[in-house]
Protein backbone atom coordinates (compact mmCIF):
# COMPACT_ATOMS: atom_id res chain seq x y z
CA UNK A 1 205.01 61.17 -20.19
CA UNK A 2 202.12 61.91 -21.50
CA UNK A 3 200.49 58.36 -21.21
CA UNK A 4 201.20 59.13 -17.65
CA UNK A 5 199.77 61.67 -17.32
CA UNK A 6 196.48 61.00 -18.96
CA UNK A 7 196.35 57.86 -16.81
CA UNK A 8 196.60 59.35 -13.75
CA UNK A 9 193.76 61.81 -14.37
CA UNK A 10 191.76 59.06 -15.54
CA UNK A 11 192.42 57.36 -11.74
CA UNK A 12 191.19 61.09 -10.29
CA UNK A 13 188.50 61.52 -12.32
CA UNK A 14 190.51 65.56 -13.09
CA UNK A 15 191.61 66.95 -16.41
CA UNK A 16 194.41 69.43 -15.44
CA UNK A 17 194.20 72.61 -17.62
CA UNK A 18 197.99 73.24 -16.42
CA UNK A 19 199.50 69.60 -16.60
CA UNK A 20 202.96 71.19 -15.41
CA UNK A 21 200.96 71.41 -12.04
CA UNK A 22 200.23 67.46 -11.78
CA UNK A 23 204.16 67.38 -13.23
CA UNK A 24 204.95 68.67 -10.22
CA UNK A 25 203.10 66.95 -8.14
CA UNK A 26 204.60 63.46 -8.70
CA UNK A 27 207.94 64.42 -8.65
CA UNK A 28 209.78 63.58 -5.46
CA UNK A 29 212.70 66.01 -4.66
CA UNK A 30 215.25 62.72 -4.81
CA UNK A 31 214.53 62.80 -8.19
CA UNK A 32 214.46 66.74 -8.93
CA UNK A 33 217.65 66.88 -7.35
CA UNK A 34 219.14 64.52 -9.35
CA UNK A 35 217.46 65.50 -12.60
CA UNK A 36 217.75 69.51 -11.72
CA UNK A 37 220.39 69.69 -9.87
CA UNK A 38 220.37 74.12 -10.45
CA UNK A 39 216.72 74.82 -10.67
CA UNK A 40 215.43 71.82 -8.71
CA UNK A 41 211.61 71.45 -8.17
CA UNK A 42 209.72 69.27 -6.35
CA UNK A 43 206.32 68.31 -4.36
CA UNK A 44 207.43 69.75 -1.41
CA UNK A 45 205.91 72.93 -1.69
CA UNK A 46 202.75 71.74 -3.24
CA UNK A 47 202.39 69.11 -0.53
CA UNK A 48 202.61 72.03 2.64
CA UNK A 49 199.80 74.14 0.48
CA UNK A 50 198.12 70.32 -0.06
CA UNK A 51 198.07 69.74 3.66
CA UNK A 52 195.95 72.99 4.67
CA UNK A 53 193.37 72.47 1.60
CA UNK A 54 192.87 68.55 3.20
CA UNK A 55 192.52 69.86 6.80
CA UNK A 56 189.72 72.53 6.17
CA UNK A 57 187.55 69.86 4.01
CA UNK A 58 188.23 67.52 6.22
CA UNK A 59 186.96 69.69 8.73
CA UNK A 60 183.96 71.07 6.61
CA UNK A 61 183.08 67.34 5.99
CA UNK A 62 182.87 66.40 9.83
CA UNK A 63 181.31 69.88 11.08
CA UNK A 64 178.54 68.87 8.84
CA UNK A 65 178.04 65.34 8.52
CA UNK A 66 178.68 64.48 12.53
CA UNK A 67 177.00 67.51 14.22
CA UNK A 68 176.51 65.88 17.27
CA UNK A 69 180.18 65.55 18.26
CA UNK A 70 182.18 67.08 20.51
CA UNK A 71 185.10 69.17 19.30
CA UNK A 72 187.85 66.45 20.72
CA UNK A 73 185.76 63.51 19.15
CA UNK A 74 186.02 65.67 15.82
CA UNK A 75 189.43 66.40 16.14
CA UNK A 76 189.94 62.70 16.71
CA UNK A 77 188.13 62.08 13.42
CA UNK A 78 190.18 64.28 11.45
CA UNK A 79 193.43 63.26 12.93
CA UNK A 80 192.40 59.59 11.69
CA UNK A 81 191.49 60.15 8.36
CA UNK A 82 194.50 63.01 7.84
CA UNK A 83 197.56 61.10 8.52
CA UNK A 84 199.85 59.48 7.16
CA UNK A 85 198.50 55.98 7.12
CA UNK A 86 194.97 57.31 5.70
CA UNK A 87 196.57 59.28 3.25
CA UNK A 88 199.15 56.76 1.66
CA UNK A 89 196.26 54.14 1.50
CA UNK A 90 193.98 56.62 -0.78
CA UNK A 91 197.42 57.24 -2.50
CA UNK A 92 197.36 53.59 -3.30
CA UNK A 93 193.31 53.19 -4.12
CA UNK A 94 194.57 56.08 -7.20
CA UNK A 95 197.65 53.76 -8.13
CA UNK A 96 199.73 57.05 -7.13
CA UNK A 97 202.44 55.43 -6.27
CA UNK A 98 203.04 53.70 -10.38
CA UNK A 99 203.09 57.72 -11.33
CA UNK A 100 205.77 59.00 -9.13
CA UNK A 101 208.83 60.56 -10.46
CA UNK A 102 211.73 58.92 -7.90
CA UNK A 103 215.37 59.28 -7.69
CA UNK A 104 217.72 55.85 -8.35
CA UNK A 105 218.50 55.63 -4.72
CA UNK A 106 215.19 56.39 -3.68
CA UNK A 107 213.83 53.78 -6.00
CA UNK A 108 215.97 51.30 -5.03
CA UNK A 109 215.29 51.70 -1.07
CA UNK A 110 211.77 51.02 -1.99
CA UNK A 111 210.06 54.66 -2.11
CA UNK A 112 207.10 53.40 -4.00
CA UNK A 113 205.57 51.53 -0.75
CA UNK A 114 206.70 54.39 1.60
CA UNK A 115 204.01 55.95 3.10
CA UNK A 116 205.76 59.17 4.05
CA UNK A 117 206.13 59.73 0.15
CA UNK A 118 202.55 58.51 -0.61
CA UNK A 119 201.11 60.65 1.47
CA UNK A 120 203.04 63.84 1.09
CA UNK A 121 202.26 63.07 -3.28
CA UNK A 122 198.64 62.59 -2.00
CA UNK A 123 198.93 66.47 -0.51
CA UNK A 124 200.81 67.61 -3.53
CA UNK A 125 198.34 66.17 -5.97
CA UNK A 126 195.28 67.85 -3.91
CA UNK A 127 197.26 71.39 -4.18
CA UNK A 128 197.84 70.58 -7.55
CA UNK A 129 194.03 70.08 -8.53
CA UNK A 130 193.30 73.36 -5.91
CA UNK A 131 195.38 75.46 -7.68
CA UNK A 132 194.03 74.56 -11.28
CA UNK A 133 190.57 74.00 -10.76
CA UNK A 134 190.04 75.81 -7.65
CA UNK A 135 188.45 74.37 -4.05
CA UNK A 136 185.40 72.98 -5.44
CA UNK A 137 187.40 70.78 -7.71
CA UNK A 138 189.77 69.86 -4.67
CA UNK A 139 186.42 69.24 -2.04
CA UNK A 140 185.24 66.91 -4.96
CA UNK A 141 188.21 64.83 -5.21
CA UNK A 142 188.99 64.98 -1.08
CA UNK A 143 185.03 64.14 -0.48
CA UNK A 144 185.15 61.30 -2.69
CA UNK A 145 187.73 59.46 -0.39
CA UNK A 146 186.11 60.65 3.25
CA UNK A 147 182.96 58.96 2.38
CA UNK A 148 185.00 55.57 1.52
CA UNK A 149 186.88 55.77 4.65
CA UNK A 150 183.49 56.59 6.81
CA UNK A 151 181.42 53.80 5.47
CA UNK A 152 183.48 51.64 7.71
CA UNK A 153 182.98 53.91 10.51
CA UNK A 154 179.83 53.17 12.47
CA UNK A 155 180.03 55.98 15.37
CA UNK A 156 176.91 55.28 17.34
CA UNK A 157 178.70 52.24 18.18
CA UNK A 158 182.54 52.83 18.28
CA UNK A 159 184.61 55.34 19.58
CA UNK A 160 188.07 56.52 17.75
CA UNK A 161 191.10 56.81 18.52
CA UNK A 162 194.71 56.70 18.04
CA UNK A 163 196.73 53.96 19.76
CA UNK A 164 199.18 56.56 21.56
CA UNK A 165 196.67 58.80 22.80
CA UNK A 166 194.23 56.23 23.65
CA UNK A 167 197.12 54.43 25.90
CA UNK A 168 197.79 57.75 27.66
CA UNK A 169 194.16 58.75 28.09
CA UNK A 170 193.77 55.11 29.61
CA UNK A 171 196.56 55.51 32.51
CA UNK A 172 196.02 59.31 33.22
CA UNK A 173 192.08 59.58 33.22
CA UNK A 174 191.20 56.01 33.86
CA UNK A 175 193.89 55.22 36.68
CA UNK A 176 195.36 58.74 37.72
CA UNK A 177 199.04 57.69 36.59
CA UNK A 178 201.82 59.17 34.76
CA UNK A 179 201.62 59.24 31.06
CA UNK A 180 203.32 56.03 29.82
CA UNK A 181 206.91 56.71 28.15
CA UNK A 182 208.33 55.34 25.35
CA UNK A 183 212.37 54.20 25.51
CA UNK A 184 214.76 53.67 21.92
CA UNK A 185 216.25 50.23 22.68
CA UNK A 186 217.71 49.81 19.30
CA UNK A 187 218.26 51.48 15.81
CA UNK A 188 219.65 49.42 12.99
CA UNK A 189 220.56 49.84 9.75
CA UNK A 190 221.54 52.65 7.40
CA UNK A 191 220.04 56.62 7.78
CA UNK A 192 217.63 56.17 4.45
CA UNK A 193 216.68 52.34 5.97
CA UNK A 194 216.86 52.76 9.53
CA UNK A 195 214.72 50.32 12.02
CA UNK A 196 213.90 51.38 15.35
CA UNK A 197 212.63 49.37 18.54
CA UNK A 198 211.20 51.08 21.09
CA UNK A 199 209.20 49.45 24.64
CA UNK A 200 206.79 51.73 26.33
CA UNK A 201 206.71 51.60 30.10
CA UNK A 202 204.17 53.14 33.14
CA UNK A 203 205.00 53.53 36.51
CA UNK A 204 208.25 50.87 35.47
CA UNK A 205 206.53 48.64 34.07
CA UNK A 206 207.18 47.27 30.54
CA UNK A 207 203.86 46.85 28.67
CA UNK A 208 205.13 46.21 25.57
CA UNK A 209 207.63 46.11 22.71
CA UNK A 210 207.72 46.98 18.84
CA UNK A 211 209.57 47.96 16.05
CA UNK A 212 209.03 50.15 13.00
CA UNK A 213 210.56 52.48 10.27
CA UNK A 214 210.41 55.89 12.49
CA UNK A 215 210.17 56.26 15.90
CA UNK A 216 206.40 57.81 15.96
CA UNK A 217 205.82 54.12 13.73
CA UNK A 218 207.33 51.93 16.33
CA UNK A 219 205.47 54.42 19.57
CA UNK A 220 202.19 53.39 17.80
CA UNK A 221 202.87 50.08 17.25
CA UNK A 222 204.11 49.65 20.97
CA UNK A 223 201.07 51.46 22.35
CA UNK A 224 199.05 49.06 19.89
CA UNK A 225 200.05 46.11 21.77
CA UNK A 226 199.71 47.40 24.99
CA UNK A 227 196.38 47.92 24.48
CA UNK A 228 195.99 45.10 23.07
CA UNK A 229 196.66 43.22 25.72
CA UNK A 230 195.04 45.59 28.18
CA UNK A 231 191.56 45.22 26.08
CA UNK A 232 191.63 42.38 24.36
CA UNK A 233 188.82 41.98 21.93
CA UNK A 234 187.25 45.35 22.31
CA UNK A 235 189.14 47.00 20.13
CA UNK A 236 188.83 46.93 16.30
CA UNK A 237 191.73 48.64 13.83
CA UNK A 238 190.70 51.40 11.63
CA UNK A 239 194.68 51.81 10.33
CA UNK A 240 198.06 51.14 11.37
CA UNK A 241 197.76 53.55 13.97
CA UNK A 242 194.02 54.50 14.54
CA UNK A 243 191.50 52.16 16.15
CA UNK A 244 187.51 51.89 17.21
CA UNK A 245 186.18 51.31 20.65
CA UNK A 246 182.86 49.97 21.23
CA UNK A 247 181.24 52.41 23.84
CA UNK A 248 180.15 51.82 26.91
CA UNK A 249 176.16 51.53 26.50
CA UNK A 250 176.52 48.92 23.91
């Protein structure tokens, strides 16, 4: 454990005076239940307290570095570098995901590579560091990964967005019609494993079709290829479900 440990402060570049913090931190309540079953603890907690430290330096980071932006292109920023996609993919540039304390069933089903749980251990671990070496410490580590993720962001050329919103914004500003709306077709397999398919229609018409592990996964993915094929080349992906737009003037 202990090997562990030290490794994984080695891949955040944090020594925790409390290592019963970062303990916490990787343990995924599958496995505290199974390993605690009385006085289970898990991530959980440390991943809700995790989420508000990443939204206000995510927030300090924009306010300052983009200070010509409006509050929805901000807000648009922020959404794309705080969800779930973002966050399991810096989980993964920290090897997170070798560190993680799982149950059997959740380690059989494949937790390792699910985002949900990469994410949510990417909160915990920022809570973690907050709580031992305070929000400086935190702001380091958080900053280190927004300036990654920007460099590929050039936003006096491209817009950002995410695929559902952009698809709704594109019918209800751009035409005047009805939001598009998104229909379950199918859901196989079992609860912890489950696959959905979903089509999204406007004004009856199917504009596309997709599949994914949640419905919000298989909504983006839909709305993905509906824009797709309603712009064509002008689009460029960011992450699974954020994308850039080259504006207008270019």
């Amino acid at each position: 454990m202990k090997n562990k440990l030290s490794a994984i402060e080695s891949n955040i570049h944090y020594h925790f005076k409390d290592q019963k913090l970062l303990t916490l931190s990787l343990t995924h309540s599958s496995y505290a239940y199974e390993t605690q079953p009385k006085e289970h603890q898990d991530n959980e907690v440390l991943e809700f307290l995790g989420d508000s430290v990443l939204g206000l330096v995510v927030a300090d980071f924009l306010f300052t570095k983009y200070t010509g932006l409006s509050e929805g292109e901000l807000s648009k920023l922020k959404a794309a570098v705080a969800s779930t996609s973002s966050l399991s993919l810096f989980a993964k540039e920290i090897k997170l995901h070798q560190y993680l304390s799982l149950g059997k069933g959740e380690e059989k089903s494949g937790g390792r590579k699910k985002r949900t749980i990469l994410a949510g251990a990417f909160e915990a671990i920022i809570a973690a560091i907050y709580l031992d070496g305070g929000i400086e410490e935190a702001s380091r580590f958080i900053t280190a990964h927004l300036e990654t993720f920007f460099q590929k962001v050039d936003l006096d050329r491209f817009l950002i967005n995410n695929y559902k919103s952009a698809l709704q914004e594109h019918f209800q500003k751009e035409k005047g019609l009805e939001a598009p709306f998104y229909k379950i077709i199918r859901s196989r397999g079992p609860d912890h494993k489950k696959r959905f398919t979903i089509e999204v229609f406007s004004e009856g018409k199917k504009l596309a079709k997709a599949s994914g592990n949640s419905i919000k996964d298989a909504e983006q993915k839909a709305a993905q290829r509906a824009l797709k094929n309603l712009m064509g080349k002008k689009i460029k992906t960011l992450t699974s479900d954020t994308f850039m737009l080259k504006k207008h003037h270019d």
